[in-house]
Protein backbone atom coordinates (compact mmCIF):
# COMPACT_ATOMS: atom_id res chain seq x y z
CA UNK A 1 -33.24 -41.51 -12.76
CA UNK A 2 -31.76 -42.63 -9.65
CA UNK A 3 -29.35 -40.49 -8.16
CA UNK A 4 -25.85 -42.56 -8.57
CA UNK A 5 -24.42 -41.43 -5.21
CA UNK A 6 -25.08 -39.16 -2.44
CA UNK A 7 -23.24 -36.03 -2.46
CA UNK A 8 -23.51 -36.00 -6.26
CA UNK A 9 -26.45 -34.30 -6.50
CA UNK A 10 -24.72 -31.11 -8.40
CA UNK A 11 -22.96 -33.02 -11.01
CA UNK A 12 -26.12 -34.72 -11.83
CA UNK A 13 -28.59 -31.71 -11.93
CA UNK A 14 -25.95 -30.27 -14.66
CA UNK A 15 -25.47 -33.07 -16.46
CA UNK A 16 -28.72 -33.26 -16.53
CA UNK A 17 -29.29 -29.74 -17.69
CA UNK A 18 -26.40 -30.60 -20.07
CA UNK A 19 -28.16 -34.13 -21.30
CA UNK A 20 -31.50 -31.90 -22.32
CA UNK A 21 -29.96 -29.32 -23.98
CA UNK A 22 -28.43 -31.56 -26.55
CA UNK A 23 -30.82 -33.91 -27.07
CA UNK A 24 -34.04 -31.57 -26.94
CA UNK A 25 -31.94 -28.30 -27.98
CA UNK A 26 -33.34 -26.70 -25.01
CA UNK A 27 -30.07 -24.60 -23.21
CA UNK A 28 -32.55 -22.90 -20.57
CA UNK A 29 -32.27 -25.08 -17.54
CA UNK A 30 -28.15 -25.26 -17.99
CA UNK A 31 -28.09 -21.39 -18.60
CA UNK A 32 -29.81 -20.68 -15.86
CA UNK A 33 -27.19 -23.05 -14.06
CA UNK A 34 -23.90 -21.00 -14.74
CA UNK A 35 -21.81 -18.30 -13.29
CA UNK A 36 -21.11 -14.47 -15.23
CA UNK A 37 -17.54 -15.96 -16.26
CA UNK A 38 -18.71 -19.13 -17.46
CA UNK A 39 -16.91 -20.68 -20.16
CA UNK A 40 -16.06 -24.77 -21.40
CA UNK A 41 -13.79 -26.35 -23.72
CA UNK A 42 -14.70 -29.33 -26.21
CA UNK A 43 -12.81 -31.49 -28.59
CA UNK A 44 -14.56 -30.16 -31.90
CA UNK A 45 -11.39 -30.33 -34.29
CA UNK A 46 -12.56 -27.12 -35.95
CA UNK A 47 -9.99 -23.61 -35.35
CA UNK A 48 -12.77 -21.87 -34.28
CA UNK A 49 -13.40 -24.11 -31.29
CA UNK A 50 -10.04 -24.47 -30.42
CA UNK A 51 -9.49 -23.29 -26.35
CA UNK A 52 -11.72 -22.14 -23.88
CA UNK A 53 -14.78 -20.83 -25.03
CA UNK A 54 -17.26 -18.29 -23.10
CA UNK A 55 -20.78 -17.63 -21.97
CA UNK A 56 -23.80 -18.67 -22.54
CA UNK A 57 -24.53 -17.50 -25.99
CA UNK A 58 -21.60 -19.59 -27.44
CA UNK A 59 -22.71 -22.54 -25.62
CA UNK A 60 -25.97 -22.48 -27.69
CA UNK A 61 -23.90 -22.30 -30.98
CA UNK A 62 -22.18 -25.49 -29.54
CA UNK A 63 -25.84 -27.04 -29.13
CA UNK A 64 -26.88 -26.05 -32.89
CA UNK A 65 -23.96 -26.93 -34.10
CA UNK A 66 -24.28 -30.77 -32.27
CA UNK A 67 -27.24 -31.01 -32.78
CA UNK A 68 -27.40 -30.82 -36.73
CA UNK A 69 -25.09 -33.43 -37.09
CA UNK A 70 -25.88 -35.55 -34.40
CA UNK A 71 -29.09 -36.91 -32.67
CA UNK A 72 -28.11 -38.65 -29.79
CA UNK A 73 -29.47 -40.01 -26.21
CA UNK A 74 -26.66 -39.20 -23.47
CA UNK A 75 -26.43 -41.81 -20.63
CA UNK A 76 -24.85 -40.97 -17.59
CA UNK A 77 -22.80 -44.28 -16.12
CA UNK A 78 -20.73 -42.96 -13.33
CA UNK A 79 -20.50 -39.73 -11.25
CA UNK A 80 -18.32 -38.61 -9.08
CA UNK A 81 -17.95 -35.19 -7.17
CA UNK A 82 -15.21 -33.78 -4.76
CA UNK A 83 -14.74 -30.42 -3.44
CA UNK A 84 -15.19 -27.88 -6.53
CA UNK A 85 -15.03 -30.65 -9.19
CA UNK A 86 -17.83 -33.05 -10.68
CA UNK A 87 -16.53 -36.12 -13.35
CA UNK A 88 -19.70 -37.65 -15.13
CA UNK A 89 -18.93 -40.62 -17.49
CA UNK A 90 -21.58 -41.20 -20.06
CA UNK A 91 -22.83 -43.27 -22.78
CA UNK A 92 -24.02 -41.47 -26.60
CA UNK A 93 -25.79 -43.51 -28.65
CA UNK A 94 -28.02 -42.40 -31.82
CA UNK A 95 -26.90 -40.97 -35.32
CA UNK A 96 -24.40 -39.38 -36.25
CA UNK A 97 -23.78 -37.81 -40.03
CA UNK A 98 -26.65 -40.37 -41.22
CA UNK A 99 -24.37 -43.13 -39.49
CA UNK A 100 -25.69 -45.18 -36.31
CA UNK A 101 -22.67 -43.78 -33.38
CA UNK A 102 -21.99 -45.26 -29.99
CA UNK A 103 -19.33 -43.44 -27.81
CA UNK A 104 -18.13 -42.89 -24.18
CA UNK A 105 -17.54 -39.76 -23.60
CA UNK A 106 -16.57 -37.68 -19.69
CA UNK A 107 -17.48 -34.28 -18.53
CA UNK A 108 -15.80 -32.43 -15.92
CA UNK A 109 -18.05 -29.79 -14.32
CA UNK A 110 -15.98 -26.95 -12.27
CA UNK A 111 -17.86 -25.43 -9.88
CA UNK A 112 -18.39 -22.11 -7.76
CA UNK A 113 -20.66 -22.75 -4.87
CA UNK A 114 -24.20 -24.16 -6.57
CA UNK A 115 -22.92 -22.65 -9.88
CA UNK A 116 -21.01 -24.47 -13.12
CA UNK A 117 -18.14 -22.22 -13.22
CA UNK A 118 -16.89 -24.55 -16.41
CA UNK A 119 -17.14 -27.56 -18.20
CA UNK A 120 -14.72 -29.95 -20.38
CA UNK A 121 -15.49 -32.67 -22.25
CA UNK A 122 -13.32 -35.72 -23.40
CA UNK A 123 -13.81 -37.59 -26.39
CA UNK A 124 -13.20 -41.61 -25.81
CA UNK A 125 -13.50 -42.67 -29.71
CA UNK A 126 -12.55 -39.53 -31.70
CA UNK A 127 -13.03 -41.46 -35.30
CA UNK A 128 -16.15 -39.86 -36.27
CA UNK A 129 -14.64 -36.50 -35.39
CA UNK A 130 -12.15 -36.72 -38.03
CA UNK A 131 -14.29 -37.47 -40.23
CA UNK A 132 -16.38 -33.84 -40.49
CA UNK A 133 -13.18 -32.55 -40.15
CA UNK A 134 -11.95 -33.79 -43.44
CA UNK A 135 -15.88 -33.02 -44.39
């Protein structure tokens, strides 16, 4: 892939790190990415994902847990970095639940030096969310 911008270069390596884990299920390369304190929050409407979440061991629950309901190729459209903060914008496409799923979704990397301190992620269409929800 072509880098985007200059000066993204961090966002991209973990969104890329990010991009494998869930589509191959492989968490090493983003692991080996992340601070001691690391922790993210995603909008999984489930209490037990409610808030932040921590380390690196619950991140691969949130990669198991993706990945059995959803099989997906992550696109990355825009990226932008500044200071301590990298926004990627990306494209999911694949199945999800047995259903074909399209959705734009953003990440928001926090970072300490090289390291992902913590990550976000934003739901645009949150449709098929409610839908395991009332699953």
């Amino acid at each position: 892939m072509e880098p985007m911008e200059k000066g993204n270069e961090r966002s991209l390596q973990a969104f890329n790190a990010f991009r494998r884990a869930i589509e191959e299920g492989d968490t090493g390369a983003f692991e080996a990415l992340v601070t001691s304190d690391f922790g993210f929050i995603v909008p999984i409407p489930f209490e037990e994902w409610q808030g932040e979440q921590k380390g690196t061991e619950r991140f691969r629950e949130l990669v198991e847990l993706e990945r059995a309901s959803m099989s997906a190729k992550l696109t990355p459209v825009i990226c932008v970095e500044q200071e301590d903060t990298g926004i990627v914008i990306f494209q999911a496409e694949g199945i999800f639940n047995e259903m074909p799923y399209t959705n734009e979704l953003v990440i928001v990397f926090r970072f300490e030096q090289e390291r992902i301190r913590s990550f976000r992620e934003y739901v645009g269409v949150t449709s098929h969310l409610l839908a395991i929800a009332k699953s």
